[in-house]
Protein backbone atom coordinates (compact mmCIF):
# COMPACT_ATOMS: atom_id res chain seq x y z
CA UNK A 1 8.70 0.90 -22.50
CA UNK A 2 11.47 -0.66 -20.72
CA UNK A 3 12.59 -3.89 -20.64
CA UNK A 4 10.66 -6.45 -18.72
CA UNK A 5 12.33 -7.53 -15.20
CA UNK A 6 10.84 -10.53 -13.27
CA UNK A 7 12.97 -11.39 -9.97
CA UNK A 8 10.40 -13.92 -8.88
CA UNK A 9 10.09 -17.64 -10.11
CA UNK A 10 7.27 -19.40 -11.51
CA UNK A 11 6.23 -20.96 -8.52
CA UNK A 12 6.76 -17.95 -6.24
CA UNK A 13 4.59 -16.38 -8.51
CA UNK A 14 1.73 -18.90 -8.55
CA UNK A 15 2.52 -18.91 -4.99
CA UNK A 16 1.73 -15.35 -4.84
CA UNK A 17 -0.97 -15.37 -6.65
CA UNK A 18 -2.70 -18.32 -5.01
CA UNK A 19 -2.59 -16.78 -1.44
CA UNK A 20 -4.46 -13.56 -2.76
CA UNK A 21 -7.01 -15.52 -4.70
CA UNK A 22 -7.68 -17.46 -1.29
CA UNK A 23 -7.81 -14.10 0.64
CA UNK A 24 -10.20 -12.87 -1.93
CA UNK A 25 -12.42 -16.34 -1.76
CA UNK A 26 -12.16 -15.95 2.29
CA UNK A 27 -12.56 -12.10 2.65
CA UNK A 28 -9.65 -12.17 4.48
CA UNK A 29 -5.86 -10.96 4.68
CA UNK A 30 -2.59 -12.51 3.99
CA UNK A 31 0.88 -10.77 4.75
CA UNK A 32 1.92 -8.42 2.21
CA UNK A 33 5.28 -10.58 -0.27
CA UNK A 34 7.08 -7.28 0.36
CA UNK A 35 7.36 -8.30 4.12
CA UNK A 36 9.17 -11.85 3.29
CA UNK A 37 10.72 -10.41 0.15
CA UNK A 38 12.89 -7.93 -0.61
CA UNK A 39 13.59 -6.42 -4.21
CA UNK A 40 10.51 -7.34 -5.79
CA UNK A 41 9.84 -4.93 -9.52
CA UNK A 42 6.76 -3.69 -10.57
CA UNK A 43 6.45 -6.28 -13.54
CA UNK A 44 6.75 -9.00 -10.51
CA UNK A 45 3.30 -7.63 -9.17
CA UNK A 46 1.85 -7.36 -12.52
CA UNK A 47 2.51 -10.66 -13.33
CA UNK A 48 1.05 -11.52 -9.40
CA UNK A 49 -1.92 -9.63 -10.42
CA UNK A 50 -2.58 -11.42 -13.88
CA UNK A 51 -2.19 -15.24 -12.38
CA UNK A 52 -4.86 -15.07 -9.76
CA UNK A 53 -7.00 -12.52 -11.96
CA UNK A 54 -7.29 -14.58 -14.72
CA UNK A 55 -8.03 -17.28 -12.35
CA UNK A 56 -11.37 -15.82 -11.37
CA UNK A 57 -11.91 -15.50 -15.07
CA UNK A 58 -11.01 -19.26 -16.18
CA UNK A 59 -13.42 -20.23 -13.43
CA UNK A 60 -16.40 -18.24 -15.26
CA UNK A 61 -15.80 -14.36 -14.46
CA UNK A 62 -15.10 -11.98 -17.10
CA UNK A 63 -13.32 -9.04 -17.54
CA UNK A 64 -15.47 -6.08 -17.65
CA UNK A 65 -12.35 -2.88 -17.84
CA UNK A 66 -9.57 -1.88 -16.02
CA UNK A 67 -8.51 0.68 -13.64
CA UNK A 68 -6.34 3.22 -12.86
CA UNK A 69 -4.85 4.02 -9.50
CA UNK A 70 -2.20 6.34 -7.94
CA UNK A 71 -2.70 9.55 -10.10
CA UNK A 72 -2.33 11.93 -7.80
CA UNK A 73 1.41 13.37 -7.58
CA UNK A 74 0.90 13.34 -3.74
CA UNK A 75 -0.44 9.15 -3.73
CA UNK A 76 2.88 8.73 -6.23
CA UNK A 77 4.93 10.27 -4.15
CA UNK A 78 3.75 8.68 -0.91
CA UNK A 79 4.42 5.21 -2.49
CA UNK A 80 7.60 6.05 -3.89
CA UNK A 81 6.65 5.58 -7.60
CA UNK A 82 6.79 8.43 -11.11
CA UNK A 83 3.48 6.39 -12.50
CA UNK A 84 0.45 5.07 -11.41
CA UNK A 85 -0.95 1.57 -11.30
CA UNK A 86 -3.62 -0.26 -13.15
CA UNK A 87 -5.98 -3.32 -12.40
CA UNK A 88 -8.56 -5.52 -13.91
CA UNK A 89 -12.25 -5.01 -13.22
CA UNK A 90 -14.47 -7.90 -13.26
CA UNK A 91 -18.27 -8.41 -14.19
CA UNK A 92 -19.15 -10.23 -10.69
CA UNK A 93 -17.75 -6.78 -9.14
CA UNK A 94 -20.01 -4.32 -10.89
CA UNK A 95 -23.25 -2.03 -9.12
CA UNK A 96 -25.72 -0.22 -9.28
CA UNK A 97 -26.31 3.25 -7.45
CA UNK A 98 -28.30 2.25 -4.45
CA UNK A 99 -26.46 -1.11 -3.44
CA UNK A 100 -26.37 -2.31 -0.43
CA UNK A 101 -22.99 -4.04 0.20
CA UNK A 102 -21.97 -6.25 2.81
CA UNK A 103 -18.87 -4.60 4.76
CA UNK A 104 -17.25 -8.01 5.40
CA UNK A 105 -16.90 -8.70 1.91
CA UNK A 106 -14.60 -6.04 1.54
CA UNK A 107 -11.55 -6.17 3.72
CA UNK A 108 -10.56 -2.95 4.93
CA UNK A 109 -13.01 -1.39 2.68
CA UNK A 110 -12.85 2.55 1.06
CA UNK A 111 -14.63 4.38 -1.29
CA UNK A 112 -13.29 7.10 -4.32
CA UNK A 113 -15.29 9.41 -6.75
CA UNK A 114 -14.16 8.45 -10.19
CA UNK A 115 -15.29 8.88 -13.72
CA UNK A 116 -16.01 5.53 -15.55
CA UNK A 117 -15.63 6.26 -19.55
CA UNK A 118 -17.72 3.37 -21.41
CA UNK A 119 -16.02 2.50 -25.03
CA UNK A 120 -18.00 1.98 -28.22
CA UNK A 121 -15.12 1.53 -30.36
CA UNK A 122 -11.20 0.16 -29.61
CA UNK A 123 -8.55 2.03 -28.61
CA UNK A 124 -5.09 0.79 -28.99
CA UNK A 125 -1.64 2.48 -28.86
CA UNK A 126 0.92 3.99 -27.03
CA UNK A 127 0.14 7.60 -29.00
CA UNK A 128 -3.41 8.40 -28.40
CA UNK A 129 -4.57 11.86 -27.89
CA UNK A 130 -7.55 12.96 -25.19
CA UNK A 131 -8.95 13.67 -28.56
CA UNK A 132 -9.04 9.89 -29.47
CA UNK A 133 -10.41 8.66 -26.17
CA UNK A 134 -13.66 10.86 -26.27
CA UNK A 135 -14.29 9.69 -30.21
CA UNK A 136 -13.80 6.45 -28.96
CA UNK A 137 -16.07 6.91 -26.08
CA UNK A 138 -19.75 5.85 -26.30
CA UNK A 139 -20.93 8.08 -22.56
CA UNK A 140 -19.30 8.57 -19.54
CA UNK A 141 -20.73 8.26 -16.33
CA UNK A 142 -20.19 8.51 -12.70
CA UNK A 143 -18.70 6.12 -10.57
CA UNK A 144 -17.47 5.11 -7.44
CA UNK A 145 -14.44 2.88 -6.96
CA UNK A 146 -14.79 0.24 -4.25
CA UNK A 147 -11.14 -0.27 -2.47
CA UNK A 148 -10.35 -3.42 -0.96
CA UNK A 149 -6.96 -5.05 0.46
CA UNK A 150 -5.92 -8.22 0.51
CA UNK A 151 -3.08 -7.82 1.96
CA UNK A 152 -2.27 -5.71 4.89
CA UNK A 153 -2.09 -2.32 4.21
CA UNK A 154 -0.41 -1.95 7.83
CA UNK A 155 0.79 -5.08 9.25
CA UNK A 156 -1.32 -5.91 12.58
CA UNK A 157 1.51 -7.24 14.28
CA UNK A 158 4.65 -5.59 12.94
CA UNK A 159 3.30 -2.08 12.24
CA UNK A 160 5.26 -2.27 8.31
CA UNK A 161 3.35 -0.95 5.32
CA UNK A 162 2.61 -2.59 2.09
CA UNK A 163 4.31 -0.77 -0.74
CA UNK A 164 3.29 -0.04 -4.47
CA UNK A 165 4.48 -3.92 -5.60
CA UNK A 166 2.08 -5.14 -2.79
CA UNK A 167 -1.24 -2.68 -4.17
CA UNK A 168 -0.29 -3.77 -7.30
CA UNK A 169 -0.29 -7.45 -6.70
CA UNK A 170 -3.56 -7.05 -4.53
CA UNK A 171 -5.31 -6.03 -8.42
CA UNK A 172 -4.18 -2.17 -7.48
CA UNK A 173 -6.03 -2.57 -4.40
CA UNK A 174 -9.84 -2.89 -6.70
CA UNK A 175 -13.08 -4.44 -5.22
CA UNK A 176 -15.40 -2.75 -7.18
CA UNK A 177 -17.67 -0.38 -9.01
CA UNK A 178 -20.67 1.59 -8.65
CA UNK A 179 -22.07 3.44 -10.96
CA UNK A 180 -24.21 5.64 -11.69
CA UNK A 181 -27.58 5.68 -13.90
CA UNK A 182 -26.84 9.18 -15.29
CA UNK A 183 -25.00 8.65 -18.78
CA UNK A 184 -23.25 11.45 -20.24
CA UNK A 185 -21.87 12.32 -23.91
CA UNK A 186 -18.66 13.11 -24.05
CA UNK A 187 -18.92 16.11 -25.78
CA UNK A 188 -21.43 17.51 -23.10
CA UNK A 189 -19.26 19.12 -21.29
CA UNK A 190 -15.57 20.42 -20.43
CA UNK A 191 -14.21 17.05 -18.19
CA UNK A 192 -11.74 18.64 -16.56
CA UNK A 193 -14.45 21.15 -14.66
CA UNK A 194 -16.03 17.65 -13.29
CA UNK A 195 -16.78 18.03 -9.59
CA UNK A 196 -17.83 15.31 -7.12
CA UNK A 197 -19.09 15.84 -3.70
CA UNK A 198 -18.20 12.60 -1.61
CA UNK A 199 -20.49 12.37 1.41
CA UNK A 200 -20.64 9.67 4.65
CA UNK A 201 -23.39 9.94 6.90
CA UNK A 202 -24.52 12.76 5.82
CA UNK A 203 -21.22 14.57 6.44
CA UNK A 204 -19.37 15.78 3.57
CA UNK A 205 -15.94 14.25 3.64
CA UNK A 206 -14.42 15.21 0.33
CA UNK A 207 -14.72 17.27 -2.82
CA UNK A 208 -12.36 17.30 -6.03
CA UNK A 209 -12.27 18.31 -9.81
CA UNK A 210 -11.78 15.50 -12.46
CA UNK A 211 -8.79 17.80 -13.36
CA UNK A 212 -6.71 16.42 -10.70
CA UNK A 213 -6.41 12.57 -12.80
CA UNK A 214 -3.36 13.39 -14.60
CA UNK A 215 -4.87 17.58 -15.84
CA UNK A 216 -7.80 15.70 -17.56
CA UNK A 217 -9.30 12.17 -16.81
CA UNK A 218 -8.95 10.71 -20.24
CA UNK A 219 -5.53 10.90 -19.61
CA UNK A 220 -6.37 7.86 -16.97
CA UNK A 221 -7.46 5.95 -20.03
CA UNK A 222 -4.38 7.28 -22.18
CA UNK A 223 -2.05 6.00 -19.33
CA UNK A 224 -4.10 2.14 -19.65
CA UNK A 225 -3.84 1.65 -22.95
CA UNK A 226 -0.14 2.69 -23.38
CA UNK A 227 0.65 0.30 -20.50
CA UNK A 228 -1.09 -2.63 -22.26
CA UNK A 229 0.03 -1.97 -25.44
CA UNK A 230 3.70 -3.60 -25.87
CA UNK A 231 1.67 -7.11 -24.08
CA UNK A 232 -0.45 -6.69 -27.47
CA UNK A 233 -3.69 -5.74 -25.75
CA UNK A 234 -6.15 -3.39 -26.39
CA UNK A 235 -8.88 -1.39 -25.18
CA UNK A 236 -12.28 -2.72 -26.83
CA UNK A 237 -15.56 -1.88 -27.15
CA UNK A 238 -17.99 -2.02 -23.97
CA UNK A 239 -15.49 -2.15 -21.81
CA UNK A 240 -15.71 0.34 -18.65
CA UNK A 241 -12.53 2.14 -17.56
CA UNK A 242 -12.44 4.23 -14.41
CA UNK A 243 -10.14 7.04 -14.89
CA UNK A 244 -8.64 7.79 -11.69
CA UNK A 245 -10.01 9.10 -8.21
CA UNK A 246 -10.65 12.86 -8.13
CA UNK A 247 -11.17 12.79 -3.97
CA UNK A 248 -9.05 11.37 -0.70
CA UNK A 249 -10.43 7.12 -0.37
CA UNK A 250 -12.43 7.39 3.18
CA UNK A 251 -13.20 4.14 5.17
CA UNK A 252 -16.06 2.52 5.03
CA UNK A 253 -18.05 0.31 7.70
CA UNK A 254 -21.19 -1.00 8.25
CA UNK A 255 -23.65 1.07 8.81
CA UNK A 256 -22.23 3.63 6.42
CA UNK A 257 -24.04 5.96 3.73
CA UNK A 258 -22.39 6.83 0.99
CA UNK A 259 -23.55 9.77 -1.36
CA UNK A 260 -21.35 11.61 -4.40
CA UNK A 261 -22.96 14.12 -5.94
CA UNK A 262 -21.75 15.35 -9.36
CA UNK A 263 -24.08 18.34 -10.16
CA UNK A 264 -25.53 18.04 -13.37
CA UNK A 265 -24.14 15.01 -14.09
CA UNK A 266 -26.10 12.96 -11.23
CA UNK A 267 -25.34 11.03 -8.09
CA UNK A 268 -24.62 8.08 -6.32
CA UNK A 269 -25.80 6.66 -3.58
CA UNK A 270 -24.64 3.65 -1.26
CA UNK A 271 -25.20 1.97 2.01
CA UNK A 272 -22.82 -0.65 3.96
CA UNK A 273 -24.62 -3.24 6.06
């Protein structure tokens, strides 16, 4: 892992960090720091992320998993980036299959067909093996990621996209999770072969294989806890990690219904209001 590079100061960070906390409290949208900034690292937006993340959690949330975004060699090359991006997941964020979910709370709101892997024992490391991550893993069940922005993804007035520093600073562009009721062992079946039918109105809009997070989606969880492991944190147990989207993120409004079917391996359903 290379060398840590922060170009920001304290304060711009708290800074940061504070106006995406208050978007987040509001439901609303700040500019994007990219737009005043220029030069800003990816360990800048981590360390964004973190301040106004572990707000929520000093104020009584608590961190339920992480995330992993931008595994697609397409997404990665679209944002200009070789790896993807993770964010923290938080209890207050987590459904059920069958929510109903208030549109507004979710500014500029899209949905993904993931894989969330459940833990039952701690994984730590920078050289685990797929092997590893399925011992490791107590089921595995469906899931749908919830996007949100924070920040503009396409500036209303100046027409500039955010870039990966601004996703990544926006808690990789998470809002939350719904899963499934379905549980899975992880030794049921070949993960890889995983396919998800991602449906809006009744209209299919997407389908995918789990194959396409990084050839298999524990690699998703591979990719988190090499990431966390130089800061000295680990994966534990209970903790829910979503592996990586496996279909195209469609907009959502209200008045939306949301289905993803995964065969075998049960479905999801959702509705906007």
């Amino acid at each position: 892992m290379s060398q840590t590079v922060i170009t920001l100061s304290d304060n711009e960070v708290q800074a940061a960090a504070d106006a995406l906390y208050a978007a987040d409290a509001a439901h609303s949208q700040v500019e994007p720091l990219s737009a005043r900034k220029s030069g800003l690292t990816l360990d800048d937006a981590y360390a964004i992320q973190s301040r106004w993340i572990s707000r929520k959690i000093d104020e009584g949330d608590q961190l339920s998993g992480y995330k992993i975004g931008l595994t697609s060699r397409t997404m990665q090359r679209a944002m200009g980036i070789e790896e993807p991006d993770f964010g923290m997941m938080l209890q207050s964020s987590t459904l059920q299959t069958g929510a109903k979910i208030s549109a507004n709370d979710y500014p500029d709101p899209m949905i993904e067909v993931e894989l969330a892997f459940v833990l039952k024992q701690r994984l730590s490391g920078e050289d685990l093996s797929i092997e590893d991550v399925m011992q490791a893993t107590d089921y595995i069940v469906p899931a749908l990621e919830l996007i949100s922005a924070r920040s503009y993804r396409v500036h209303p007035e100046t027409g500039i996209r955010r870039g990966v520093v601004d996703t990544i600073a926006d808690n990789a562009a998470y809002g939350g999770i719904i899963l499934g009721n379905q549980r899975t062992a992880p030794d049921a079946t070949d993960w890889r072969w995983c396919g998800g039918i991602l449906s809006k109105n009744g209209i299919v809009e997407d389908t995918g294989l789990a194959a396409a997070v990084l050839g298999h989606p524990a690699m998703g969880i591979i990719w988190i806890a090499k990431r966390l492991a130089p800061h000295g944190i680990a994966l534990e147990p209970g903790q829910i990690l979503l592996s990586g989207s496996f279909t195209a993120a469609i907009p959502v409004k209200a008045g939306d219904v949301i289905d993803a079917d995964y065969g075998s391996l049960g479905k999801i359903t959702c509705e906007f209001n």
